[in-house]
Structure formats: structure tokens, C-alpha cells
Protein backbone atom coordinates (compact mmCIF):
# COMPACT_ATOMS: atom_id res chain seq x y z
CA UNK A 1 30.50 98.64 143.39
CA UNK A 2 32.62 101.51 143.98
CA UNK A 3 32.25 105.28 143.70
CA UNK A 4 35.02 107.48 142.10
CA UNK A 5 35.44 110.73 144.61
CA UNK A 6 36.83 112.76 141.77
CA UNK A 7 34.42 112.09 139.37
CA UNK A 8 32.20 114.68 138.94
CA UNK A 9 30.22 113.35 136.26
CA UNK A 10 27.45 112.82 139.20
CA UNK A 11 25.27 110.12 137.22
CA UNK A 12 23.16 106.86 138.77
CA UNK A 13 24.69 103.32 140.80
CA UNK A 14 27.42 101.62 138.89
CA UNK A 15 26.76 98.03 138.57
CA UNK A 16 29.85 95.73 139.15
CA UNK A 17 30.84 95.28 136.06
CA UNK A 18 31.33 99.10 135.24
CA UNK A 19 34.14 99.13 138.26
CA UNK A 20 37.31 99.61 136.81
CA UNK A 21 40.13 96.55 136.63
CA UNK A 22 43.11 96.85 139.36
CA UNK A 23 46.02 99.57 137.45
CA UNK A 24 48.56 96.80 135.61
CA UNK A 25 52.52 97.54 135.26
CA UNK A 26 52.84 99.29 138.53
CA UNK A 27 50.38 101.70 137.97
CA UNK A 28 50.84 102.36 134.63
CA UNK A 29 47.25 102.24 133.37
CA UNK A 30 45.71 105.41 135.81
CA UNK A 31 42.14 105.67 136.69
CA UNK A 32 41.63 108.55 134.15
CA UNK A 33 42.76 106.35 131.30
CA UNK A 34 39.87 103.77 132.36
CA UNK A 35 37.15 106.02 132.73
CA UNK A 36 38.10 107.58 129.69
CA UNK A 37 38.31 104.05 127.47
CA UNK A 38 35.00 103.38 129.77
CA UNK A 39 33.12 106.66 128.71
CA UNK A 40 34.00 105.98 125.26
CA UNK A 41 32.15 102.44 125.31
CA UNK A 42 29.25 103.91 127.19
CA UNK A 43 28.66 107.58 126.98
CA UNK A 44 29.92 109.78 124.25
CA UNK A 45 30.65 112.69 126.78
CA UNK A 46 33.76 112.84 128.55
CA UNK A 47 34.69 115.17 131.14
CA UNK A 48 37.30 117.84 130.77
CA UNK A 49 39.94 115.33 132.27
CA UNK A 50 38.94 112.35 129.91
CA UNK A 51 39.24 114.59 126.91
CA UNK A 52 42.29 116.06 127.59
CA UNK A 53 44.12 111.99 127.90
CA UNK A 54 42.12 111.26 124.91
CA UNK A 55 43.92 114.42 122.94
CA UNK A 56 47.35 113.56 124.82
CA UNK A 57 46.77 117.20 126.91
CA UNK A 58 46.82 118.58 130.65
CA UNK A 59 43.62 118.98 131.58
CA UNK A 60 44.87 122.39 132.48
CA UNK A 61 45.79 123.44 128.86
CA UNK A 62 42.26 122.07 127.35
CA UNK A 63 40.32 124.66 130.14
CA UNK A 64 42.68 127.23 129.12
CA UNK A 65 42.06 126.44 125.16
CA UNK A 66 38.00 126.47 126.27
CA UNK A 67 38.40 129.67 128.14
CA UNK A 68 40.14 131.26 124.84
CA UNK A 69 37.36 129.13 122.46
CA UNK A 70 40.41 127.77 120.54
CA UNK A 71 39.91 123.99 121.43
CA UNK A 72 37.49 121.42 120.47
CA UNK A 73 33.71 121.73 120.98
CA UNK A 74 31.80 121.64 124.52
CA UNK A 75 29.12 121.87 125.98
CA UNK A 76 28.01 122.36 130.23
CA UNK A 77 25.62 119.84 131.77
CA UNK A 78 24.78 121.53 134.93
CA UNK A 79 27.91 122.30 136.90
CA UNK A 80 30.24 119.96 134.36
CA UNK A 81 31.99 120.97 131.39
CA UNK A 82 31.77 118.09 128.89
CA UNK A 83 33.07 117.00 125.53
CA UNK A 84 31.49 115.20 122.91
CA UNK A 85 34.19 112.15 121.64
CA UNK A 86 32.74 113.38 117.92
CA UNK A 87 33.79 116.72 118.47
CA UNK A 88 37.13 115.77 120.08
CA UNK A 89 37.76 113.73 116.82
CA UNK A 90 36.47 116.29 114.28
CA UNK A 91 38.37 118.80 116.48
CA UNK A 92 41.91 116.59 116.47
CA UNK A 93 41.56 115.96 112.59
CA UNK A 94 40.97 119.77 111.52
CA UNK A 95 43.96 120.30 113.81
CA UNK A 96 46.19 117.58 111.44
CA UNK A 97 49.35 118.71 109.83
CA UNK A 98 52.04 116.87 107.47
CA UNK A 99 54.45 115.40 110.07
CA UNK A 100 57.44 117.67 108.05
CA UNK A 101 55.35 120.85 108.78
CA UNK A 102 56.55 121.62 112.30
């Protein structure tokens, strides 16, 4: 069992099979990507950080689109900001454009 320091998600014991598999290609799959696939399985909230992976973003640039209520969706559970995959995906696809369109 492990605990994830920079998760702030809070939330009960992890059993041992929710612990995340050892990063593969020299580090190429991160932490963030796990816990992101992870929250997907599991819980349909991701935090600020999972979101912006799952939407190919900084984390940065999705507060900054929450702060000017341009991005997808949220909502705050306590302390955490937190995105609902549905609203992420409703969000990305009203946000499609014809590949030609710039």
C-alpha cells in the first residue's frame, strides 16, 4: 500500500491492488497519467491535474481557463477543485473543430 504525497484527493486506505505499476520506458508513463487512467476506472472525478493530461493541458492553463469560466465544468469538494470525466468530454467535444479550420 502506498500513499501519493501530492495527491490531494484526501479519500480512505488504498488496497494493494489500487497501487500504481512501476513507470515503463524510462519513465515514460508518469504517476499523473496512472492516477488519471485509475480515476477514470474508479471515480468519475479527477483532480485539476488529471483533467488537464486527460485534455492534453498544463494544469496551469486549465486553473487559468476555471478562473476566467472558459473551460470545462467543475465543481469544489472541500478544499479540491474537481472535474467530472462527463463534463471534460462534453466540454472537449463542444470545443471540436474541422482539422482545416485552424
Amino acid at each position: 500500500m502506498t500513499h501519493d504525497p501530492n495527491d490531494k484527493a484526501g479519500g480512505g486506505a488504498r488496497t494493494p491492488t489500487e497501487v500504481a505499476p512501476p513507470a515503463v520506458n524510462g519513465g515514460a508513463v508518469s504517476s499523473t497519467a496512472e492516477r488519471a487512467r485509475r480515476a477514470r476506472e474508479h471515480c468519475p472525478f479527477l483532480t485539476t491535474k488529471q483533467a488537464a493530461f486527460h485534455l492534453g493541458l498544463a494544469a496551469d492553463t486549465l486553473k487559468k481557463m476555471r478562473r476566467e469560466r472558459r473551460g470545462p465544468c467543475c465543481r469544489k469538494h472541500g478544499t479540491v477543485w474537481r472535474y467530472h470525466i462527463d463534463d471534460i468530454e462534453a466540454w472537449s467535444r463542444a470545443n471540436m473543430r474541422d482539422g482545416g479550420n485552424g
